[in-house]
N, C-alpha and C. Protein backbone atom coordinates (compact mmCIF):
# COMPACT_ATOMS: atom_id res chain seq x y z
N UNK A 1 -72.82 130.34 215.23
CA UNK A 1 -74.15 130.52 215.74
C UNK A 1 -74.56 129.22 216.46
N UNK A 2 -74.95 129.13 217.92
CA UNK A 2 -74.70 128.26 218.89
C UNK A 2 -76.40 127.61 218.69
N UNK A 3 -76.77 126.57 219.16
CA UNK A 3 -78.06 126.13 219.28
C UNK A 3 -77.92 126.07 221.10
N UNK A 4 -78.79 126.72 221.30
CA UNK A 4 -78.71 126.40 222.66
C UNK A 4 -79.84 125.90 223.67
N UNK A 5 -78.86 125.04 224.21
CA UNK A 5 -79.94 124.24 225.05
C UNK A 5 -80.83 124.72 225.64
N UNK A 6 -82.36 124.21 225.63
CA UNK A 6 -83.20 124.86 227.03
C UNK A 6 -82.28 124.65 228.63
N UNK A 7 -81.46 124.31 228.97
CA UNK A 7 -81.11 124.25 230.21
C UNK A 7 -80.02 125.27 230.61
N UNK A 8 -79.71 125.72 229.34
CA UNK A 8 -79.00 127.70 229.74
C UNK A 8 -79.70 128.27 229.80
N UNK A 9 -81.05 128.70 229.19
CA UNK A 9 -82.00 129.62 229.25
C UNK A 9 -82.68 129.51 230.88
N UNK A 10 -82.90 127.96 230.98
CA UNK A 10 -83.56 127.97 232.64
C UNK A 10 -82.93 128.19 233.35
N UNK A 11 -81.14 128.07 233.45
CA UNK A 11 -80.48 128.52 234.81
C UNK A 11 -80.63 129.73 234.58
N UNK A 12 -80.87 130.77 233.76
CA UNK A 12 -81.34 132.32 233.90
C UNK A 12 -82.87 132.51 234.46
N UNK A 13 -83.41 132.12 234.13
CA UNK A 13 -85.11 131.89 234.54
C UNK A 13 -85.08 131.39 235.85
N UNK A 14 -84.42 130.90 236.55
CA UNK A 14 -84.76 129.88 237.20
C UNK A 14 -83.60 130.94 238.60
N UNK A 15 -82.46 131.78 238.00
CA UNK A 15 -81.34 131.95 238.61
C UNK A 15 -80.68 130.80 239.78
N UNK A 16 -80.61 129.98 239.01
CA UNK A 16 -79.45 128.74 239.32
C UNK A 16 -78.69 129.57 240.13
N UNK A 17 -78.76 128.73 241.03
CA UNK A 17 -77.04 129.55 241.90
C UNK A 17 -75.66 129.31 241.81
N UNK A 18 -76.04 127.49 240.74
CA UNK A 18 -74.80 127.07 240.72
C UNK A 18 -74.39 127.72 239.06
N UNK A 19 -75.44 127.93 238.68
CA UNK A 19 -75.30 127.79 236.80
C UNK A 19 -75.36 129.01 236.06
N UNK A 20 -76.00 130.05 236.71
CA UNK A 20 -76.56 131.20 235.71
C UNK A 20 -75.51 131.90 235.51
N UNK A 21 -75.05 132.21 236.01
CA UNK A 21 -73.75 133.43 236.01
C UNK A 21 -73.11 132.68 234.68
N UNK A 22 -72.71 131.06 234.50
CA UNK A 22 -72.11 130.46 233.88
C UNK A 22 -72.74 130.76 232.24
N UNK A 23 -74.01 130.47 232.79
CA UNK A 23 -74.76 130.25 231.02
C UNK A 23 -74.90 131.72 230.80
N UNK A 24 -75.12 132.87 231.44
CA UNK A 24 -75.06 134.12 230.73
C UNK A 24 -73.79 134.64 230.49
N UNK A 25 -72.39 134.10 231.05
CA UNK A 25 -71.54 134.33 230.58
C UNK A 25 -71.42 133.99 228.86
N UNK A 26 -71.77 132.85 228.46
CA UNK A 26 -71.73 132.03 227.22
C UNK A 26 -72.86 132.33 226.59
N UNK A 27 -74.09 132.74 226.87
CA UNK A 27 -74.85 133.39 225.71
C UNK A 27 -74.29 134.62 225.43
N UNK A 28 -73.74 135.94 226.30
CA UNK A 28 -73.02 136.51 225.88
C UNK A 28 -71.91 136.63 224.84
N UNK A 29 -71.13 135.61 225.11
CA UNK A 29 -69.83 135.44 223.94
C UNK A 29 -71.04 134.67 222.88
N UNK A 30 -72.07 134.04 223.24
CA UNK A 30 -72.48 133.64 221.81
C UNK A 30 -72.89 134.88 220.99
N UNK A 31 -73.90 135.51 221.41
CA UNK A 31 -74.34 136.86 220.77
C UNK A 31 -73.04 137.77 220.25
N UNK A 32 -71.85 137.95 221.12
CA UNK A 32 -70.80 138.42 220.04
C UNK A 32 -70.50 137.86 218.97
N UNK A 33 -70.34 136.47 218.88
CA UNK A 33 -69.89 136.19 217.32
C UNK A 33 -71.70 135.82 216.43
N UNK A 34 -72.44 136.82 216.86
CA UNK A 34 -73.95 136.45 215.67
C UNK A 34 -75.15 135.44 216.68
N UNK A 35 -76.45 135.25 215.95
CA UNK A 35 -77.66 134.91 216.63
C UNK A 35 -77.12 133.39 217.40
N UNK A 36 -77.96 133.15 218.36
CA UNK A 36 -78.24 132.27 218.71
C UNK A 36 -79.75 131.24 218.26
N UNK A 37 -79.50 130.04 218.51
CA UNK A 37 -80.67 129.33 217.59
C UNK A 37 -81.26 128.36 218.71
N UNK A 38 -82.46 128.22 218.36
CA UNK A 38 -83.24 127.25 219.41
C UNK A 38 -84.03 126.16 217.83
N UNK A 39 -84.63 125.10 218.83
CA UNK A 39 -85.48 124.25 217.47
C UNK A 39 -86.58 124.41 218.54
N UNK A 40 -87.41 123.86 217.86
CA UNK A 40 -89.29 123.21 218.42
C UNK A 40 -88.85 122.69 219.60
N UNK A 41 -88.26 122.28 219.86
CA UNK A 41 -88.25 120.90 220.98
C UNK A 41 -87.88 121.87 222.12
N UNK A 42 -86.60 122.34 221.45
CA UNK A 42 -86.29 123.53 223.01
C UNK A 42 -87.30 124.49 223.03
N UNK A 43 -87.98 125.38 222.61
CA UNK A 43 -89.20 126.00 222.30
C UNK A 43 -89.70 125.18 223.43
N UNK A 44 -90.39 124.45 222.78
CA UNK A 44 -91.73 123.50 223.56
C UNK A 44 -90.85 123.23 225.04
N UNK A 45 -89.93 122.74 225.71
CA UNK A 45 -89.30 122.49 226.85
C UNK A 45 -88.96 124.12 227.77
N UNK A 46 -89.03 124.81 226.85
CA UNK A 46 -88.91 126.23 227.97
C UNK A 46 -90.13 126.93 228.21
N UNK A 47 -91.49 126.40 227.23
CA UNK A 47 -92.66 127.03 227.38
C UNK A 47 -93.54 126.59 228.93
N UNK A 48 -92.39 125.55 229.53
CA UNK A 48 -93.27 125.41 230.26
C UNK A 48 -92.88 126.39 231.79
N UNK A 49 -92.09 127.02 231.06
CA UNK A 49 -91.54 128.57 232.46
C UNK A 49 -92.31 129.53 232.15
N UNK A 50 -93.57 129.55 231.14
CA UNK A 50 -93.95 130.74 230.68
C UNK A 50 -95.44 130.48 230.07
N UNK A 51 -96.26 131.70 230.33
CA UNK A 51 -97.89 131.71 230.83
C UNK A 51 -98.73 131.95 229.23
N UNK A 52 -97.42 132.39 228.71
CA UNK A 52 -97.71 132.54 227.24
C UNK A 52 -96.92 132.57 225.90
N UNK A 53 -97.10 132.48 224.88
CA UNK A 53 -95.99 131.97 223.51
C UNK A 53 -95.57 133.42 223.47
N UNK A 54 -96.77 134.40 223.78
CA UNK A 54 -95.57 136.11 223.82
C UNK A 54 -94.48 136.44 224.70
N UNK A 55 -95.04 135.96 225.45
CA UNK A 55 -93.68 136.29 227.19
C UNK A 55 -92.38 135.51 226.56
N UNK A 56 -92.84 134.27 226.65
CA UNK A 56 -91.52 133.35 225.94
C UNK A 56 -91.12 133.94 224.62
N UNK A 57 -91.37 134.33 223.81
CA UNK A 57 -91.03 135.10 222.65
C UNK A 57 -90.40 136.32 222.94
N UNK A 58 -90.37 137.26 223.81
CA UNK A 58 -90.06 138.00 224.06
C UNK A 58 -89.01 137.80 224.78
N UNK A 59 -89.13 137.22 225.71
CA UNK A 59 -87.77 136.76 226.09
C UNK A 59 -86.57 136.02 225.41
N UNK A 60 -87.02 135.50 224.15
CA UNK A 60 -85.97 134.97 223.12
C UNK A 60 -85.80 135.99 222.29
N UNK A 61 -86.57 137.16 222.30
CA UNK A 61 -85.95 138.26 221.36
C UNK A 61 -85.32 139.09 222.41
N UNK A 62 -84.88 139.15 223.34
CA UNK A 62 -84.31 139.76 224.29
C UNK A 62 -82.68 139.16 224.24
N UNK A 63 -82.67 138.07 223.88
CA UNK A 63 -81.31 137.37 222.86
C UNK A 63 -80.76 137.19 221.94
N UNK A 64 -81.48 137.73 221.14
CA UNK A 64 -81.10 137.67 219.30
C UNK A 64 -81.58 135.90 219.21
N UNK A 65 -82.75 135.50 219.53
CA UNK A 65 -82.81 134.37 219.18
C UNK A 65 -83.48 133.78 217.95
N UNK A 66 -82.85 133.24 217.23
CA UNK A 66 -83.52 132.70 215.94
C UNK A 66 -83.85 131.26 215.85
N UNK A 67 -84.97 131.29 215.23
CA UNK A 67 -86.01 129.20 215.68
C UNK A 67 -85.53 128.72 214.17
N UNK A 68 -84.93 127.60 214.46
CA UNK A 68 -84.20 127.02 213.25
C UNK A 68 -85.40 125.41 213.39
N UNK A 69 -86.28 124.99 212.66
CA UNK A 69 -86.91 123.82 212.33
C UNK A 69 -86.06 122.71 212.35
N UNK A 70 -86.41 121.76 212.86
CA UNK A 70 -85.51 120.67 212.60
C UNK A 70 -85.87 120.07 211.23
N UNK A 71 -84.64 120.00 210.38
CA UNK A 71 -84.73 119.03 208.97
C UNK A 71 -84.72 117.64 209.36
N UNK A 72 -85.27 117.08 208.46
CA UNK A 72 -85.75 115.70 208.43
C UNK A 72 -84.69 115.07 208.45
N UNK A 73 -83.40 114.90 208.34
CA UNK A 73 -82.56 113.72 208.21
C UNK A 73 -82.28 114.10 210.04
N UNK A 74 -82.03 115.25 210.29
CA UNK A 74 -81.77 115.21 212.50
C UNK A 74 -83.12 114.56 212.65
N UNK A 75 -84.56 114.63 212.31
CA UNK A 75 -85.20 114.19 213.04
C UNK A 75 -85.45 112.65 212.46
N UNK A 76 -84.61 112.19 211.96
CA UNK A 76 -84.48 110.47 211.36
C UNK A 76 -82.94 109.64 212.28
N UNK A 77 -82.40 110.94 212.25
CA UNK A 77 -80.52 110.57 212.76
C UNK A 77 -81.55 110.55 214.99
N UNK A 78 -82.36 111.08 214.80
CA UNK A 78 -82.36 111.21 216.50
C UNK A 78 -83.20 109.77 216.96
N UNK A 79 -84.08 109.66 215.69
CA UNK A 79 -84.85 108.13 216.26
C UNK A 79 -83.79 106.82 216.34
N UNK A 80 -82.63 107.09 215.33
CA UNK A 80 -81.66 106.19 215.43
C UNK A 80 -80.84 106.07 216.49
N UNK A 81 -80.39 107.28 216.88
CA UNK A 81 -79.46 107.53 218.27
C UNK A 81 -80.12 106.86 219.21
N UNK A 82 -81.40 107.20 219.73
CA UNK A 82 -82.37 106.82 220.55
C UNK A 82 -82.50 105.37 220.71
N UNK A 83 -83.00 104.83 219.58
CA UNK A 83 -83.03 103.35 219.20
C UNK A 83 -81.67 102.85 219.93
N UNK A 84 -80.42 103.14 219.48
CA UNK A 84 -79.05 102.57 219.98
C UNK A 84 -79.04 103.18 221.43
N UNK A 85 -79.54 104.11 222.00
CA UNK A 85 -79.43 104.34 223.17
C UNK A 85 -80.25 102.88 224.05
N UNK A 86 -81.46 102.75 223.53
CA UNK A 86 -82.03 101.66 224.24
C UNK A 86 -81.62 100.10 224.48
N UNK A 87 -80.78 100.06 222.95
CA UNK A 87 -80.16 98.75 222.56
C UNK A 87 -79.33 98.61 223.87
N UNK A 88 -78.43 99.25 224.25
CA UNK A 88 -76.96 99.36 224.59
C UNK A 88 -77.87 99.39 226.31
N UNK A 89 -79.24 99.33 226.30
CA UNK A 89 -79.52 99.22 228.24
C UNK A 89 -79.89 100.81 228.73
N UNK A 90 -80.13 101.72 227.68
CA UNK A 90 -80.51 103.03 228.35
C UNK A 90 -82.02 102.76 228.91
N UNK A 91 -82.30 103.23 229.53
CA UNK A 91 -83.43 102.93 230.62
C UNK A 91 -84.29 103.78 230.80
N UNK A 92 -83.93 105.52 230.29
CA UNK A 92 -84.83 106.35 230.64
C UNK A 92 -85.22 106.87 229.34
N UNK A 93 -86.88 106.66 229.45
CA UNK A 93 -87.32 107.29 228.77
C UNK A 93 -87.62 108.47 228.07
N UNK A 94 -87.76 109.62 229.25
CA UNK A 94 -87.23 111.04 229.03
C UNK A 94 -86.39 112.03 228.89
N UNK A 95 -85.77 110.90 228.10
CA UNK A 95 -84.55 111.80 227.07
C UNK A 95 -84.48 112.29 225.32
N UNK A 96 -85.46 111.07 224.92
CA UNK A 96 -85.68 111.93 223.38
C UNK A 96 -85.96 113.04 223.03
N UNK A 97 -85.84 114.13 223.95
CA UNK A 97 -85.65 115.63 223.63
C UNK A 97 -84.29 115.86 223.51
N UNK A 98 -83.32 115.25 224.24
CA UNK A 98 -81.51 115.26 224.06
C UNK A 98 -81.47 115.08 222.59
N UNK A 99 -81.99 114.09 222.36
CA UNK A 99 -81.62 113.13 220.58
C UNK A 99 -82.12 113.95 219.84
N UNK A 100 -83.74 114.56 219.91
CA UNK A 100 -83.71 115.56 218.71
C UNK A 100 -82.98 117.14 218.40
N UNK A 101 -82.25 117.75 219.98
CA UNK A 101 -81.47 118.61 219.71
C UNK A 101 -80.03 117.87 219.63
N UNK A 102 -79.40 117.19 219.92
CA UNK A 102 -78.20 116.47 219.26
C UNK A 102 -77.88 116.39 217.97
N UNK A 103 -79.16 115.18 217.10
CA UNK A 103 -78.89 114.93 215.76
C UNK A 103 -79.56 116.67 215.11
N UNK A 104 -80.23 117.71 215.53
CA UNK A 104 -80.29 119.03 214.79
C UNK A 104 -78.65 119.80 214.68
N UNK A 105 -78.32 119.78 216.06
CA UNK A 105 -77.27 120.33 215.65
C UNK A 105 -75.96 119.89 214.84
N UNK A 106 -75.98 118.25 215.40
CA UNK A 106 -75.10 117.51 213.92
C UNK A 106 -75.51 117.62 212.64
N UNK A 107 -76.72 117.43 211.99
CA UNK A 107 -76.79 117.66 210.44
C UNK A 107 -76.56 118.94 210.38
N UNK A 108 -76.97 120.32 211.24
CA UNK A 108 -76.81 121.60 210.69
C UNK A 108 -75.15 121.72 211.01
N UNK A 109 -74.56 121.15 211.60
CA UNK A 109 -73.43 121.66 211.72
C UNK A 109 -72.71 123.10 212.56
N UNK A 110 -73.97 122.63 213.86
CA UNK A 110 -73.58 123.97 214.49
C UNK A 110 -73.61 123.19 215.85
N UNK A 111 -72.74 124.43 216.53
CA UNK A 111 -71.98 124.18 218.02
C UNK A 111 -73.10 123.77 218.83
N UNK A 112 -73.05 122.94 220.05
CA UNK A 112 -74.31 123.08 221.06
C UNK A 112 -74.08 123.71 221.94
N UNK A 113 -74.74 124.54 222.84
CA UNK A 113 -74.17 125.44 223.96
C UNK A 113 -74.98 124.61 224.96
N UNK A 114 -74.61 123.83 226.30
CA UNK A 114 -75.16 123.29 226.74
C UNK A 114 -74.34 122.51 228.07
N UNK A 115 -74.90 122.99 229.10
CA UNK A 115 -73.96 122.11 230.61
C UNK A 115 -74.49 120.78 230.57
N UNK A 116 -75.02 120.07 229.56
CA UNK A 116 -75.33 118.51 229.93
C UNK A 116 -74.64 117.91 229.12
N UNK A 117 -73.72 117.83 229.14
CA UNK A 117 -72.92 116.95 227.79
C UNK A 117 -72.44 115.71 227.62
N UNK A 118 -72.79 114.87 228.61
CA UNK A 118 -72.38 113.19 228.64
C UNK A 118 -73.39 112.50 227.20
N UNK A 119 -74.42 112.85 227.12
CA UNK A 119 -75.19 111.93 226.36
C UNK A 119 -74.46 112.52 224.69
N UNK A 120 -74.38 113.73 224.62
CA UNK A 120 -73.97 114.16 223.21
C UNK A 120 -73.03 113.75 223.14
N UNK A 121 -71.86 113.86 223.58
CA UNK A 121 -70.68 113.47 223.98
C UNK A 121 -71.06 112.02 223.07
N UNK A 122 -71.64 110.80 223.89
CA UNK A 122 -71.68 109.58 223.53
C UNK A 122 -72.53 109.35 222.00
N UNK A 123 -73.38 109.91 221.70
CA UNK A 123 -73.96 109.58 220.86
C UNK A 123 -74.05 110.29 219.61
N UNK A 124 -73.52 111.60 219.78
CA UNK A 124 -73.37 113.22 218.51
C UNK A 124 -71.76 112.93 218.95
N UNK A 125 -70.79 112.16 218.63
CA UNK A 125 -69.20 113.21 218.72
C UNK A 125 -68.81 113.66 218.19
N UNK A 126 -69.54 113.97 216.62
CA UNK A 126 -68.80 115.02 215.89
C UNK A 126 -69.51 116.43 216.61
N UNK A 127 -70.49 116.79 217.21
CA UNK A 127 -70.75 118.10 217.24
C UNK A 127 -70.39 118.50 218.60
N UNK A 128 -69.48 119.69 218.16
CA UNK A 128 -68.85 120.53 218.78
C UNK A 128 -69.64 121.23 219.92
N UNK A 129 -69.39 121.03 221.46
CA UNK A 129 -70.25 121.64 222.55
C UNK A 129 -69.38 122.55 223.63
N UNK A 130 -70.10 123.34 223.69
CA UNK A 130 -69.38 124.44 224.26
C UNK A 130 -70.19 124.29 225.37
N UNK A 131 -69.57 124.23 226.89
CA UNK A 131 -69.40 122.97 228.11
C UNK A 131 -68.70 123.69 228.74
N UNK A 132 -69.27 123.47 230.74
CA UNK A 132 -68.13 123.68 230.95
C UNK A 132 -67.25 123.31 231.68
């Protein structure tokens, strides 16, 4: 059961020309093997394609999508990542939405489905991302 990034859901929303075909290929095979999962953060980052919490809701039940909370040790493991991201000369600020779906899907121990994968890559390498 995949956590998946807000940035598969928007190349469908959005019909990416370079991306969508890609990410509905892979929510597909996700929904064959069981639900797909979003947290708050992706929630809150896709609400802003949508006029209301029903439309967006509806459209995540149009996926088998299930809202998994982030537990407190991902949202302690993401201020740390973050922190070492800055140490090491990271520069942009608007990325601590990466760090709190990163360290969620490392403590839960589930796959990330997601075309941005340099930062997880560097900072989550145990969790497994399905990339493409």
């Amino acid at each position: 059961m995949p956590l998946v990034d807000s940035n598969i859901f928007l190349d469908l929303i959005t019909d990416d020309p370079d991306w969508a075909r890609w990410s509905e290929r892979q929510l597909a095979v996700g929904l064959q093997r069981g639900d797909l999962v979003i947290n708050d953060v992706i929630y809150a980052e896709l609400s802003v394609r949508f006029d209301t919490p029903a439309r967006l809701d509806e459209m995540l039940a149009d996926f088998r999508v299930a809202h998994s909370a982030m537990p407190r040790q991902a949202l302690f493991q993401a201020g740390k990542s973050y922190r070492r991201y800055r140490a090491i000369g990271g520069t942009k600020t608007g990325v601590l939405p990466d760090f709190f779906i990163g360290a969620h899907a490392m403590v839960a121990g589930l796959p990330l489905l997601t075309r941005d994968a340099r930062r997880y890559r560097t900072y989550f390498p145990e969790v497994a991302l399905i990339t493409p």
